[in-house]
C-alpha atoms as a PDB file:
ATOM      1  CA  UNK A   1      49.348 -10.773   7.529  1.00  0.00           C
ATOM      2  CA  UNK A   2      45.572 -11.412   7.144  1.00  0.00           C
ATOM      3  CA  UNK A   3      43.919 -10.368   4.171  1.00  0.00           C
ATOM      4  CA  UNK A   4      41.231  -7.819   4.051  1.00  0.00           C
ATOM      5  CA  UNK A   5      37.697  -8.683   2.965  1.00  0.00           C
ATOM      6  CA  UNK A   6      37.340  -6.502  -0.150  1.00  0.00           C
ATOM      7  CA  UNK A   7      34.598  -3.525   0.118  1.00  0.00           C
ATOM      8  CA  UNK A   8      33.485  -3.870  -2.961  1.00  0.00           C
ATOM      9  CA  UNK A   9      29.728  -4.711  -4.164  1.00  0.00           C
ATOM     10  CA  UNK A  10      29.397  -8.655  -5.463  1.00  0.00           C
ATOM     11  CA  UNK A  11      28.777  -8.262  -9.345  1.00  0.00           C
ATOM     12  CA  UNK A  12      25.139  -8.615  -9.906  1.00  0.00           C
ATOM     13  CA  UNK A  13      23.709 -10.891 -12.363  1.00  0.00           C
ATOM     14  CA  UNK A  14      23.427 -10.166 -15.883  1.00  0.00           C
ATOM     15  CA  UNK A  15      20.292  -8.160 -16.442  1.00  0.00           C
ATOM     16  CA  UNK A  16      18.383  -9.291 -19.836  1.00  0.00           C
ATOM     17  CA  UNK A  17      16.043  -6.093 -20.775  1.00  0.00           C
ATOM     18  CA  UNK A  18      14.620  -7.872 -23.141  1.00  0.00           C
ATOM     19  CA  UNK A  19      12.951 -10.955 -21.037  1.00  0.00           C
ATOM     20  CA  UNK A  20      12.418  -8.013 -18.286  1.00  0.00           C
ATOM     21  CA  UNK A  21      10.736  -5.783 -21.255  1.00  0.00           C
ATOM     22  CA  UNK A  22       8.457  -8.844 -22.455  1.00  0.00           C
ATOM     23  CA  UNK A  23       7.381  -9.393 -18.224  1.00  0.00           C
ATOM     24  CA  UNK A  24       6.670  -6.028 -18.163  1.00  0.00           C
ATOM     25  CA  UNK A  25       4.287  -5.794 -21.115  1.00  0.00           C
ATOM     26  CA  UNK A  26       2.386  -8.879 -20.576  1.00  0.00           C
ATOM     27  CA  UNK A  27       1.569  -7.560 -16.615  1.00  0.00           C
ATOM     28  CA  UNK A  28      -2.085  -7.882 -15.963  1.00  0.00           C
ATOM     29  CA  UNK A  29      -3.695  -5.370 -15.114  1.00  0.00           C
ATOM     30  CA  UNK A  30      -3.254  -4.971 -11.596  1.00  0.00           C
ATOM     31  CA  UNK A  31      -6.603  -4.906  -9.240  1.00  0.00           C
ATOM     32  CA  UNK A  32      -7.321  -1.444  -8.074  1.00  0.00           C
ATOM     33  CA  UNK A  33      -8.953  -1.099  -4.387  1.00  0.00           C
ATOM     34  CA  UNK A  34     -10.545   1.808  -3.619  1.00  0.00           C
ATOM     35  CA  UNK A  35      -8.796   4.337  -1.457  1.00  0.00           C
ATOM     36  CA  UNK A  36     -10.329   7.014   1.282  1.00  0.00           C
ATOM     37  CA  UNK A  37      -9.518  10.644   0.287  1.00  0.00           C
ATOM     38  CA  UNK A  38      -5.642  11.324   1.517  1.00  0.00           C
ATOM     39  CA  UNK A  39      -5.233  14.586   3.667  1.00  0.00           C
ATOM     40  CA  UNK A  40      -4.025  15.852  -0.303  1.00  0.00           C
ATOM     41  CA  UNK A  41      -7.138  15.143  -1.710  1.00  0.00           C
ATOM     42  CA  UNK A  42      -9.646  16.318   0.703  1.00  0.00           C
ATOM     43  CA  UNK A  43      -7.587  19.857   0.504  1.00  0.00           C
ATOM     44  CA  UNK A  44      -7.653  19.946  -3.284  1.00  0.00           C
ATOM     45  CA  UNK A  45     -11.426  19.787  -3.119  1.00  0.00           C
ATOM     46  CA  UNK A  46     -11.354  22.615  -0.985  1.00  0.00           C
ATOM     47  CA  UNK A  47      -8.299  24.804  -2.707  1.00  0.00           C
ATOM     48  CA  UNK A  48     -10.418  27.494  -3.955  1.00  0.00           C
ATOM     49  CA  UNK A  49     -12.106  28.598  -0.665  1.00  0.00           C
ATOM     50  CA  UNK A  50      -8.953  27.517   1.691  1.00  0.00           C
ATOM     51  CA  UNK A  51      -6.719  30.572  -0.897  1.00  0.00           C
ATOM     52  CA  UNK A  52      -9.631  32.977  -0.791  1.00  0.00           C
ATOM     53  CA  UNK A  53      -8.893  32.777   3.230  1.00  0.00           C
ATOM     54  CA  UNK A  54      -5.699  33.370   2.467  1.00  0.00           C
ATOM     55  CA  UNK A  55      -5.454  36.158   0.060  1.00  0.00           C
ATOM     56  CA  UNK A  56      -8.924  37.742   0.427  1.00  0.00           C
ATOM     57  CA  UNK A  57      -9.294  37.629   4.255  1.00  0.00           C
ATOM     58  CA  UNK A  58      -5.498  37.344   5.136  1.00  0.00           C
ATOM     59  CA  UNK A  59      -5.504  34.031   7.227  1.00  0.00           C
ATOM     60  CA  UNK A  60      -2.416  32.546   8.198  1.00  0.00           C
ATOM     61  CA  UNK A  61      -2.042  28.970   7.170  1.00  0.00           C
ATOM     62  CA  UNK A  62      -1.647  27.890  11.137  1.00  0.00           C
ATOM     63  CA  UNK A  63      -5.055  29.542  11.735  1.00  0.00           C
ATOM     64  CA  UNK A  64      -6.335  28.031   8.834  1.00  0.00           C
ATOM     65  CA  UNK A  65      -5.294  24.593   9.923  1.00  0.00           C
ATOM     66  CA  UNK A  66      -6.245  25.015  13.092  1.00  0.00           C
ATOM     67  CA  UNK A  67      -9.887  25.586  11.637  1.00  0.00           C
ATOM     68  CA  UNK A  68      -9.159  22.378   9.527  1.00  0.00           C
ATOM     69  CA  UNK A  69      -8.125  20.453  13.280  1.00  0.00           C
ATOM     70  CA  UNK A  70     -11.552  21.636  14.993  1.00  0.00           C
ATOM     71  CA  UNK A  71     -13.528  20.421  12.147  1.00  0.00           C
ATOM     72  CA  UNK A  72     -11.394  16.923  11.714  1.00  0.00           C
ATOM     73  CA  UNK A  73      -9.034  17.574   9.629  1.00  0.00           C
ATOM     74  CA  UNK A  74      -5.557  17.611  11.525  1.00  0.00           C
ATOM     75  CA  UNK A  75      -3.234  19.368   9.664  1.00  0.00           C
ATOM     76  CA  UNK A  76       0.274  21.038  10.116  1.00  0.00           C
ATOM     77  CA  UNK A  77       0.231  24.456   8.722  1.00  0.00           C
ATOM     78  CA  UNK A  78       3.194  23.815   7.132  1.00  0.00           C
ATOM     79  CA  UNK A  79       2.008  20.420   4.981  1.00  0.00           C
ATOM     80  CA  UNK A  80      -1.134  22.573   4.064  1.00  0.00           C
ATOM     81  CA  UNK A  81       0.777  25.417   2.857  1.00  0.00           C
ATOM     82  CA  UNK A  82       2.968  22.218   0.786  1.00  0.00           C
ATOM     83  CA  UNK A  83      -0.246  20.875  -0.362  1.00  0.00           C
ATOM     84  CA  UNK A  84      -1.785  24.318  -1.746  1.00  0.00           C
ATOM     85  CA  UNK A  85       1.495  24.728  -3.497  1.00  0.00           C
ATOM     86  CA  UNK A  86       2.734  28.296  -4.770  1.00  0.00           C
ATOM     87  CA  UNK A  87      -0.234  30.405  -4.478  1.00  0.00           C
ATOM     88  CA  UNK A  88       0.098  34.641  -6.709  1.00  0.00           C
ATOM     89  CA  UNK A  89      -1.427  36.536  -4.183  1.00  0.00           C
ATOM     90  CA  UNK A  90      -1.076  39.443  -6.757  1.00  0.00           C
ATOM     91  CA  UNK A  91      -2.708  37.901  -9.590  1.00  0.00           C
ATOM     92  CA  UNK A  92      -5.728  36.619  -7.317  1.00  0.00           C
ATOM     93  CA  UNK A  93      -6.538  40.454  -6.042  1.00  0.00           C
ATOM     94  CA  UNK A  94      -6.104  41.607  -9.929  1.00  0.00           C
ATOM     95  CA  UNK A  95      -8.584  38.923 -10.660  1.00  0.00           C
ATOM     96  CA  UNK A  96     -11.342  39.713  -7.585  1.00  0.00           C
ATOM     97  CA  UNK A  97     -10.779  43.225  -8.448  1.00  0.00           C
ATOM     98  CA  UNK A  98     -12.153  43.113 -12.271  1.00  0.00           C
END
């Protein structure tokens, strides 16, 4: 009879925290380049007048991206509505309305 290979993972070195702790620490600081705006960004920046569509005027978030598509910003509806995160429709109109 032939002898299975065995399934298990080969044992991993020894891991010594404290060398790894030390490399850590002494890491230069790493060089930053600087980054467009993501898709995330460029809809923070415009959060406040993207949920007044929403809440005040009663977009959807597909019309609303579509409006984001014909001025360059392609969005799905659904990552937008991701992006603007939980959004109290109640509390906004409670706000506008004092």
């Amino acid at each position: 009879m032939s002898e299975r290979p065995s399934k298990r993972k080969p044992k991993s070195r020894a891991l010594d925290l404290v060398a790894l702790a030390h490399e850590l620490a002494t890491l230069p600081p790493a060089r930053l380049t600087p980054r467009k705006n993501s898709k995330r960004d460029l809809i923070e920046q415009l959060r406040g007048p993207l949920v007044a569509a929403l809440v005040d005027r009663h977009y959807s978030f597909a019309a609303l991206a579509e409006i984001l598509g014909q001025r360059g910003l392609d969005i799905h509806p659904t990552t937008l509505r991701h992006y603007l995160g939980p959004i109290d429709r109640s509390a906004r109109r409670i706000a506008s309305d004092g």
